[in-house]
C-alpha atoms as a PDB file:
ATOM      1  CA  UNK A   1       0.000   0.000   0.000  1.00  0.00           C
ATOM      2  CA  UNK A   2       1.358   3.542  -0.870  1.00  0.00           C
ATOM      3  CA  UNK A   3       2.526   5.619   2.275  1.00  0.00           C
ATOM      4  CA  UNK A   4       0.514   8.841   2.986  1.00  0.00           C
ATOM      5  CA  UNK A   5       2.732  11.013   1.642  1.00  0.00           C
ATOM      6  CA  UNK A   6       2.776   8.941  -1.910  1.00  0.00           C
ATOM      7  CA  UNK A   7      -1.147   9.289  -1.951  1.00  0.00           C
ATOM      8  CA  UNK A   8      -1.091  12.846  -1.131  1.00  0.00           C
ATOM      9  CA  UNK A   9       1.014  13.930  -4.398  1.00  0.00           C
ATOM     10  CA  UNK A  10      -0.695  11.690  -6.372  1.00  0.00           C
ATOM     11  CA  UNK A  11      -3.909  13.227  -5.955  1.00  0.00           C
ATOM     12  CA  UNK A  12      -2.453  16.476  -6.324  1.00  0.00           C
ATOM     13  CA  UNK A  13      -0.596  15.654  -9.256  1.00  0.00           C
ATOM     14  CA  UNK A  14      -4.098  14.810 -10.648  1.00  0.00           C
ATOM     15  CA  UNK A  15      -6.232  17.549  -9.921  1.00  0.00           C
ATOM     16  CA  UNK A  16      -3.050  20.249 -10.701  1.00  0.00           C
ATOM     17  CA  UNK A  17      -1.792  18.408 -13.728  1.00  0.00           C
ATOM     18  CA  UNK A  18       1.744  17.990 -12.400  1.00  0.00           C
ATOM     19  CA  UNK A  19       4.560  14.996 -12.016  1.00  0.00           C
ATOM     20  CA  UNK A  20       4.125  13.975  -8.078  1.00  0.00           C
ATOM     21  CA  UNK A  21       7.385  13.215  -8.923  1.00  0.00           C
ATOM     22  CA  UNK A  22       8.880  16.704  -8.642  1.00  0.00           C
ATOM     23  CA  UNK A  23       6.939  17.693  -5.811  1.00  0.00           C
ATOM     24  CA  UNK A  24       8.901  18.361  -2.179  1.00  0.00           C
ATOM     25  CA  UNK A  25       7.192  18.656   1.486  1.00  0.00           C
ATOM     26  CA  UNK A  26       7.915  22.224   1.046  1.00  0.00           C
ATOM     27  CA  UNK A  27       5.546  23.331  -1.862  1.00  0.00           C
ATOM     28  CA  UNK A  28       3.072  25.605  -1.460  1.00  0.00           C
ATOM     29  CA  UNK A  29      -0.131  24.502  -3.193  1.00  0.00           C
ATOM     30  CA  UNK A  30      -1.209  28.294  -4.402  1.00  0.00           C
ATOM     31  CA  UNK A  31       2.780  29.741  -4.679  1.00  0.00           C
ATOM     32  CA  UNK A  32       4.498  26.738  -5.868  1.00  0.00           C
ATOM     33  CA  UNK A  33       1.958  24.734  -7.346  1.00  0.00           C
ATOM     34  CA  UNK A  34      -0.484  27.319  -8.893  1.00  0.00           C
ATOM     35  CA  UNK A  35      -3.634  26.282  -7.046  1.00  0.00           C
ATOM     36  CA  UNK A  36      -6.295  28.129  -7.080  1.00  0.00           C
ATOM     37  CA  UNK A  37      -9.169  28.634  -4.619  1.00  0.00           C
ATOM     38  CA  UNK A  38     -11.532  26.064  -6.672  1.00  0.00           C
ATOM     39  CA  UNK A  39      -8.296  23.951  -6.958  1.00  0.00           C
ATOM     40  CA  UNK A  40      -7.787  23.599  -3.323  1.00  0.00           C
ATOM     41  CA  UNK A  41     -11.623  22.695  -2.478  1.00  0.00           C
ATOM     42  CA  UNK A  42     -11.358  19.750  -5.076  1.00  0.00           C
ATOM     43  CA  UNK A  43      -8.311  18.906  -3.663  1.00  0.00           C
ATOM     44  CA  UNK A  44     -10.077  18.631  -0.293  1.00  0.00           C
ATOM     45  CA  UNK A  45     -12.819  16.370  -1.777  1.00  0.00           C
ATOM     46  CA  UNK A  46     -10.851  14.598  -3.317  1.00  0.00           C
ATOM     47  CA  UNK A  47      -8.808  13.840  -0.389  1.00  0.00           C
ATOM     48  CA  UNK A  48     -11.510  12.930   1.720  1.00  0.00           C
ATOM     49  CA  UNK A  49     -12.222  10.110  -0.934  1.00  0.00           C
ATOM     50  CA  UNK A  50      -8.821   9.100  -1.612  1.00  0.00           C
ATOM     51  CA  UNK A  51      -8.340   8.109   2.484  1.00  0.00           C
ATOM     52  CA  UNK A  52     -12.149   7.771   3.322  1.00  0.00           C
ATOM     53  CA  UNK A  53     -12.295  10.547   5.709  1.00  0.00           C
ATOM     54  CA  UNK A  54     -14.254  13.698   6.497  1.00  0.00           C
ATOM     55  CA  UNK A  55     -12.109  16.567   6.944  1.00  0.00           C
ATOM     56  CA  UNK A  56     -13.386  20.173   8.836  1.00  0.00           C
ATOM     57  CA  UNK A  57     -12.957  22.195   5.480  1.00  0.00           C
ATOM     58  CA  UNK A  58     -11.722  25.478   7.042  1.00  0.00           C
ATOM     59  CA  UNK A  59      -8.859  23.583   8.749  1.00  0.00           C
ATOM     60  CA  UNK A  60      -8.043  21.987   5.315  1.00  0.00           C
ATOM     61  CA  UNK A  61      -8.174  24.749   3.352  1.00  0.00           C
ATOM     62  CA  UNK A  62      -5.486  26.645   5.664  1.00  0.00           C
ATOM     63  CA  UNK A  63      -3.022  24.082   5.063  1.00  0.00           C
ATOM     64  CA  UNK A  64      -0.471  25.971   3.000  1.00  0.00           C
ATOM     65  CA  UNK A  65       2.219  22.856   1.976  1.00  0.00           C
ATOM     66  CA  UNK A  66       2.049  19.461   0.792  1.00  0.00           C
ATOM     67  CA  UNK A  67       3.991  18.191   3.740  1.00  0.00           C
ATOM     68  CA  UNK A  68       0.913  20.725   5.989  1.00  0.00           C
ATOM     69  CA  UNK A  69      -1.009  18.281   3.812  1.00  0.00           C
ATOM     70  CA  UNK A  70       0.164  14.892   4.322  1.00  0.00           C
ATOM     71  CA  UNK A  71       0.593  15.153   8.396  1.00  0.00           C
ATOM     72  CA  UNK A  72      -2.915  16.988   8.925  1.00  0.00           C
ATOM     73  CA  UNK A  73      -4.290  13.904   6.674  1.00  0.00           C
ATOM     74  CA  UNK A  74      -2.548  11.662   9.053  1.00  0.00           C
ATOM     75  CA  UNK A  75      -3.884  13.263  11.967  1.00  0.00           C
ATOM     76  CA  UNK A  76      -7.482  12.772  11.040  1.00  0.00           C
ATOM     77  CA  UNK A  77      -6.743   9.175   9.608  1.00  0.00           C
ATOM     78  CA  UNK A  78      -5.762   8.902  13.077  1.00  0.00           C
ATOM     79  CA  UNK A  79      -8.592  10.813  14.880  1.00  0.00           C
ATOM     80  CA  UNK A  80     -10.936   8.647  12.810  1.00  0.00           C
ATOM     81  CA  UNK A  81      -9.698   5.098  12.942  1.00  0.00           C
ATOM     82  CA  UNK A  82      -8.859   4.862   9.094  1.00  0.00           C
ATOM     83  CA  UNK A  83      -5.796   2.794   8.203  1.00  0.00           C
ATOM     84  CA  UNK A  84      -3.770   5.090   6.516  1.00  0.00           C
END
C-alpha cells in the first residue's frame, strides 16, 4: 500500500496536472503549485475520498504545503480510525 505522503502527491498531481514526482514537502499549493481557490476545495474532496475521511474544510483549506497536507491527513486518519 502507498505511504501517505505517496497518496497525497498523487492526488495532487491529478487535480493540478503535475509529475508527483517533482513535488517536495515544502511546496506551497497556491505559490508553488499554482492552485487556485476552486483547486484547493477539489483537492479537499478529493482527499476525503482518496483516504475515506471527512475533513473540517476550514482547517483543510489553511493548510499551506504538501507536507501541511500529508501530516494533517494523518492526523485525522488517526482521529478517525482509518488505516492510513
Amino acid at each position: 500500500m502507498a505511504t501517505v505522503e505517496e497518496r497525497v502527491k498523487a492526488v495532487t498531481g491529478r487535480v493540478l496536472n503535475i509529475d508527483p514526482k517533482t513535488m517536495k514537502a515544502s511546496d506551497n499549493f497556491a505559490v508553488d503549485l499554482g492552485a487556485e481557490s476552486v483547486q484547493s476545495v477539489e483537492l479537499v474532496a478529493m482527499f476525503e475520498e482518496e483516504f475515506g475521511i471527512e475533513m473540517d474544510e476550514d482547517g483543510a483549506l489553511a493548510v499551506e504545503t504538501v507536507g501541511g497536507a500529508i501530516e494533517f491527513i494523518a492526523k485525522v486518519c488517526k482521529e478517525q480510525g482509518v488505516d492510513a
